[in-house]
Protein backbone atom coordinates (compact mmCIF):
# COMPACT_ATOMS: atom_id res chain seq x y z
CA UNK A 1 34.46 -22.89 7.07
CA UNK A 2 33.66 -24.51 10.48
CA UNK A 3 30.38 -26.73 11.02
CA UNK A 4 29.61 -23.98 13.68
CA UNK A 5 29.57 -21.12 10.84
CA UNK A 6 27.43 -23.69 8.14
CA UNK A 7 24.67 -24.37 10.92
CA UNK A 8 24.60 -20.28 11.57
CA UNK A 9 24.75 -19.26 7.74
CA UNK A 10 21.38 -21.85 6.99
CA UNK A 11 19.73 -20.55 9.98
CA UNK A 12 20.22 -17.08 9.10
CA UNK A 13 19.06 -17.65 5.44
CA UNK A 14 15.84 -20.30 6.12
CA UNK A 15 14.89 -17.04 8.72
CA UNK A 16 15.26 -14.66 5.49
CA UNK A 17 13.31 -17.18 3.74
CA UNK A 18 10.16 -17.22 6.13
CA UNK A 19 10.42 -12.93 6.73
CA UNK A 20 10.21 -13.19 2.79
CA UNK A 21 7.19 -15.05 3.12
CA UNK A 22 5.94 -13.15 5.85
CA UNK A 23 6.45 -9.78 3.84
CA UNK A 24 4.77 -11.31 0.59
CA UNK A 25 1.73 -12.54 2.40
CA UNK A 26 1.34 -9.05 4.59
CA UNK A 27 1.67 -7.60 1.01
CA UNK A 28 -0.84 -9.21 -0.78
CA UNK A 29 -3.07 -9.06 2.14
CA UNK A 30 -2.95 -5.35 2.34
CA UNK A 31 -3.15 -5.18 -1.69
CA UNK A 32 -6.59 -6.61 -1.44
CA UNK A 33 -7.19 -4.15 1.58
CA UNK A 34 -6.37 -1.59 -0.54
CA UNK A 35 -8.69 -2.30 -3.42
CA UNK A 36 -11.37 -3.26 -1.41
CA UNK A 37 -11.44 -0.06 0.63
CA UNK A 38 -11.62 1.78 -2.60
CA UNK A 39 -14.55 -0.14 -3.01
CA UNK A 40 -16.39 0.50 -0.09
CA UNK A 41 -15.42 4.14 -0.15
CA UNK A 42 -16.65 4.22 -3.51
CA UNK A 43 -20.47 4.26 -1.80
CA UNK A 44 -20.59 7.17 -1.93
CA UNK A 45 -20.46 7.96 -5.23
CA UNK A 46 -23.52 6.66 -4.60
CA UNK A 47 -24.69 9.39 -2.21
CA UNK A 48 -23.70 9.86 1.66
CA UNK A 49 -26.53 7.73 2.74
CA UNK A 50 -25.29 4.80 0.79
CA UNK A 51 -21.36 5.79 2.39
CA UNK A 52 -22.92 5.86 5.98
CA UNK A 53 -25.18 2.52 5.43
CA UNK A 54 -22.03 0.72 4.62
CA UNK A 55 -19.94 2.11 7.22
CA UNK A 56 -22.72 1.77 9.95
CA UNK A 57 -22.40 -2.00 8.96
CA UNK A 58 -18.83 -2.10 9.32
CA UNK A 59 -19.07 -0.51 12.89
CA UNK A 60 -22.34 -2.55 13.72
CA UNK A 61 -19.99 -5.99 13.10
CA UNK A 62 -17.06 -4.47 14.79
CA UNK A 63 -14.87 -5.34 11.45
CA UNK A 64 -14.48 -1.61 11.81
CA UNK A 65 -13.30 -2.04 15.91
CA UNK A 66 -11.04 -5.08 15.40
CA UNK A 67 -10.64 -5.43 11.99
CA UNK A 68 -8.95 -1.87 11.70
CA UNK A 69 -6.54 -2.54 14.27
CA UNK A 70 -5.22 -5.57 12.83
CA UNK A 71 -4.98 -4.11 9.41
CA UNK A 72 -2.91 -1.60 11.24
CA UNK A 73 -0.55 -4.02 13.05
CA UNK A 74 -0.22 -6.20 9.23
CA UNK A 75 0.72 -2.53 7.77
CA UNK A 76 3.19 -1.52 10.57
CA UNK A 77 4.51 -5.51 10.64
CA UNK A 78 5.17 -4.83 6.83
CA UNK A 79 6.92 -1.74 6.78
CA UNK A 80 9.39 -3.34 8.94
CA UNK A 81 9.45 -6.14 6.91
CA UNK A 82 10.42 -4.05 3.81
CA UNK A 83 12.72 -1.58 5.77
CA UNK A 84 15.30 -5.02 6.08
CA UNK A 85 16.49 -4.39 2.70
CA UNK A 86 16.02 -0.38 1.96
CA UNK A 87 19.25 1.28 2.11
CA UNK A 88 18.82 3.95 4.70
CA UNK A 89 22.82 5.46 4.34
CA UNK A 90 23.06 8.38 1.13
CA UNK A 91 25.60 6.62 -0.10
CA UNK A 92 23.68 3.27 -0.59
CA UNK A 93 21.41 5.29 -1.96
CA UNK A 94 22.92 7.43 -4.18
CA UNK A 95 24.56 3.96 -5.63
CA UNK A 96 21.34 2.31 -6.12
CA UNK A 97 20.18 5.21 -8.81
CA UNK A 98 23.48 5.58 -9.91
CA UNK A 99 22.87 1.30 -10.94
CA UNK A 100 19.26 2.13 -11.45
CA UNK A 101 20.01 4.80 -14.56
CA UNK A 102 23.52 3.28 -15.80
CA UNK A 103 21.48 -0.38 -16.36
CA UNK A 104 18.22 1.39 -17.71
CA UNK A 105 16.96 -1.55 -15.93
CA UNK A 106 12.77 -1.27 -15.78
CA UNK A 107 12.65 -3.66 -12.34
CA UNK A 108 15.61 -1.76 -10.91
CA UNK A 109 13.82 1.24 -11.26
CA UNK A 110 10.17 -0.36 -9.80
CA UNK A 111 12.71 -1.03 -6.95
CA UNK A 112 13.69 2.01 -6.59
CA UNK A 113 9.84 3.28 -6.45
CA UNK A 114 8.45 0.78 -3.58
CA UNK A 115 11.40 2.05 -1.71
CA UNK A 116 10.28 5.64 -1.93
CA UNK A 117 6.79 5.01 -1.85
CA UNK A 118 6.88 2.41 0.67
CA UNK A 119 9.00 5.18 3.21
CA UNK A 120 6.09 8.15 2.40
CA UNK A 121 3.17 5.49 2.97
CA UNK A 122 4.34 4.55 6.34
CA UNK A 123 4.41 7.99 7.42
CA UNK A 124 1.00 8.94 5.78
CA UNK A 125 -1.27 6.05 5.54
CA UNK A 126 -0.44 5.62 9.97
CA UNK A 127 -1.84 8.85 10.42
CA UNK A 128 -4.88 8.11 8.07
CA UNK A 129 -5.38 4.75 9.64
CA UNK A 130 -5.16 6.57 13.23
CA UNK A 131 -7.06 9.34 12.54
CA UNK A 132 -10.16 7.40 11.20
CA UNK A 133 -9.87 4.38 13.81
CA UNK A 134 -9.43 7.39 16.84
CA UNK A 135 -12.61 9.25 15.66
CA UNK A 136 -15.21 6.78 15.18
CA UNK A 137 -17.91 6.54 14.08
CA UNK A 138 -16.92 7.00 10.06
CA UNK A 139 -19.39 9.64 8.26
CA UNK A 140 -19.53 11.03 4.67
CA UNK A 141 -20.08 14.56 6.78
CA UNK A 142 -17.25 14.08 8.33
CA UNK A 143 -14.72 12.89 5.24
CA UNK A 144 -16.88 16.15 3.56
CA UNK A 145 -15.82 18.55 6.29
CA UNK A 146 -12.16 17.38 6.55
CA UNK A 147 -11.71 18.21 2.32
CA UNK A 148 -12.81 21.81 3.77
CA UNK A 149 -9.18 22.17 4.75
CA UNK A 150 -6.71 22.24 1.56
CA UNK A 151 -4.24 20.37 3.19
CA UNK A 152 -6.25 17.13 3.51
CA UNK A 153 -6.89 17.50 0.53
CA UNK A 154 -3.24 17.27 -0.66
CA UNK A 155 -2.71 14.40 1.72
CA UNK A 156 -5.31 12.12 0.50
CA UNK A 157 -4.58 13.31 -3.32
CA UNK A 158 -0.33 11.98 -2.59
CA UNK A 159 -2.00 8.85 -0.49
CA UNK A 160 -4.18 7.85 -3.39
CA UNK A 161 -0.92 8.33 -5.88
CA UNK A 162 1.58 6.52 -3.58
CA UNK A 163 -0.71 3.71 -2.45
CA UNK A 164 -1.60 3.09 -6.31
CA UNK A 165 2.40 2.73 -7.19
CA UNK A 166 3.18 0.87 -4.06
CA UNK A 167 0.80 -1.50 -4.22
CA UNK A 168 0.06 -2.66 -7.81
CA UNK A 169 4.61 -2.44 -8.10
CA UNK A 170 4.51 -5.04 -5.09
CA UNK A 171 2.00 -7.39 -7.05
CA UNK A 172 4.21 -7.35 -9.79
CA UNK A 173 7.35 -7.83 -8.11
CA UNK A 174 5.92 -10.35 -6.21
CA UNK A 175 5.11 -12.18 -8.89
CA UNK A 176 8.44 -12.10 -11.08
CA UNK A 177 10.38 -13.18 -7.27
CA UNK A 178 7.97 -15.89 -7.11
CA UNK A 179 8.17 -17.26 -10.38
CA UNK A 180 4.20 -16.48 -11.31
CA UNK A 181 5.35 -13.78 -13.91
CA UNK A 182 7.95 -15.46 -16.32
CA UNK A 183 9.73 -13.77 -18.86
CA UNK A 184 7.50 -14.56 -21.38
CA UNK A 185 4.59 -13.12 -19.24
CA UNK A 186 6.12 -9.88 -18.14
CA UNK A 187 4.81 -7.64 -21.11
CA UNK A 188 1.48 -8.54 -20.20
CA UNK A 189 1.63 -8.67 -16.23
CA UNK A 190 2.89 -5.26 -16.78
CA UNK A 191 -0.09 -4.12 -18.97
CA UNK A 192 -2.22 -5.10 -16.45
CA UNK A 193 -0.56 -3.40 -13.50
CA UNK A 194 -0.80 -0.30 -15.32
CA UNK A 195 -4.14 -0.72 -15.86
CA UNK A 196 -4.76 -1.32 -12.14
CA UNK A 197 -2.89 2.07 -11.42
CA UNK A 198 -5.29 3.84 -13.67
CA UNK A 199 -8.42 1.93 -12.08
CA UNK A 200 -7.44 2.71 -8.64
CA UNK A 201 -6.17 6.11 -9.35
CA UNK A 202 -9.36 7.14 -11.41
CA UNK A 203 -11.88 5.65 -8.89
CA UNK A 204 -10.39 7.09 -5.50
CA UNK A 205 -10.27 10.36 -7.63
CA UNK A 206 -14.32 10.28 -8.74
CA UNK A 207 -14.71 9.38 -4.60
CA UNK A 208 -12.77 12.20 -3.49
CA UNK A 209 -13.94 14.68 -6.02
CA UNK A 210 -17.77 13.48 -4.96
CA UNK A 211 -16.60 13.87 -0.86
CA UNK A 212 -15.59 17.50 -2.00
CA UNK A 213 -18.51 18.95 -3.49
CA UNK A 214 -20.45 16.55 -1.15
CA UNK A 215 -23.95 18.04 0.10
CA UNK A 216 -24.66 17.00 3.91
């Protein structure tokens, strides 16, 4: 191997190194996001005047104006981030389940999910990100009067499912590439990501059931 080819191979991988990086800390970044929106969209299960007070904040500080943006440039930044390593060919893909069952290999298979997952949420969670930031300013009436219409409905009942497996999944597997969940730690660091999933999932469901039946 020439010097030429050594120089080009250790660029190539300290570059992988710092998109690796880059992807973890856009992760993590939109894993908070992602609980702390269910937060703040959990007002209103304190009634839509408590929903509105906290988004009329949001707008009155433009975190709302600038803040959504950028969350929208980390998300899209991140999905092409992630889409370096998903196989896109059928046959790739057909091999990786193929591994996935033949190993019975649990982290294979969490694999397997963020790749699925992380394709549906880039479709879905761009068009909920648009279609809030585009139609300003954010109401309970108007997350009420959208649930009119089945199909929302179904969307935000897949983005709620999706968003829970993506995100808590990427936690994990971020810590087990990152050396934060050991061996000897992975019994309970997976105990406690299910237990996320069931948080978020249970919570977003009490906020959309209460945006539903919402009186405004």
């Amino acid at each position: 191997m020439s010097v030429d080819t050594t120089v080009e191979s250790f660029k190539g991988h300290r570059l992988a190194g710092w998109l690796d990086w880059l992807q973890m800390l856009t992760g993590l970044t939109l894993v908070c996001f992602l609980f702390a929106h269910m937060l703040f969209v959990g007002s209103v299960l304190l009634g839509a005047k408590s929903f509105d007070f906290v988004a009329a904040f949001f707008e009155r500080t433009y975190l709302a104006q600038v803040g959504g943006p950028i969350l929208f440039f980390l998300f899209l930044l991140h999905g092409f981030l992630g889409a370096r390593k998903m196989p896109f060919r059928t046959k790739e893909q057909k091999l990786i389940v193929r591994h996935a069952k033949m190993m019975h290999h649990r982290d294979t298979w969490f694999w397997v999910i963020q790749a699925i997952t992380g394709a549906i949420l880039l479709v879905i969670a761009s068009i909920h990100m648009w279609t809030v930031l585009s139609d300003l300013p954010i109401t309970a009436a108007k997350g009420a009067h959208e649930l009119e219409t089945g199909l929302w409905l179904i969307f935000y009942l897949l983005l709620i499912i999706v968003g829970a497996l993506h995100g808590c999944i990427g936690l994990y597997r971020i810590g087990v590439k990152w050396g934060v969940v050991t061996r000897a730690k992975r019994t309970k660091a997976l105990k406690c990501i299910y237990y996320l999933i069931g948080v978020y999932v249970v919570v977003e469901l009490l906020n959309l059931l209460r945006f539903y039946f919402l009186k405004v």
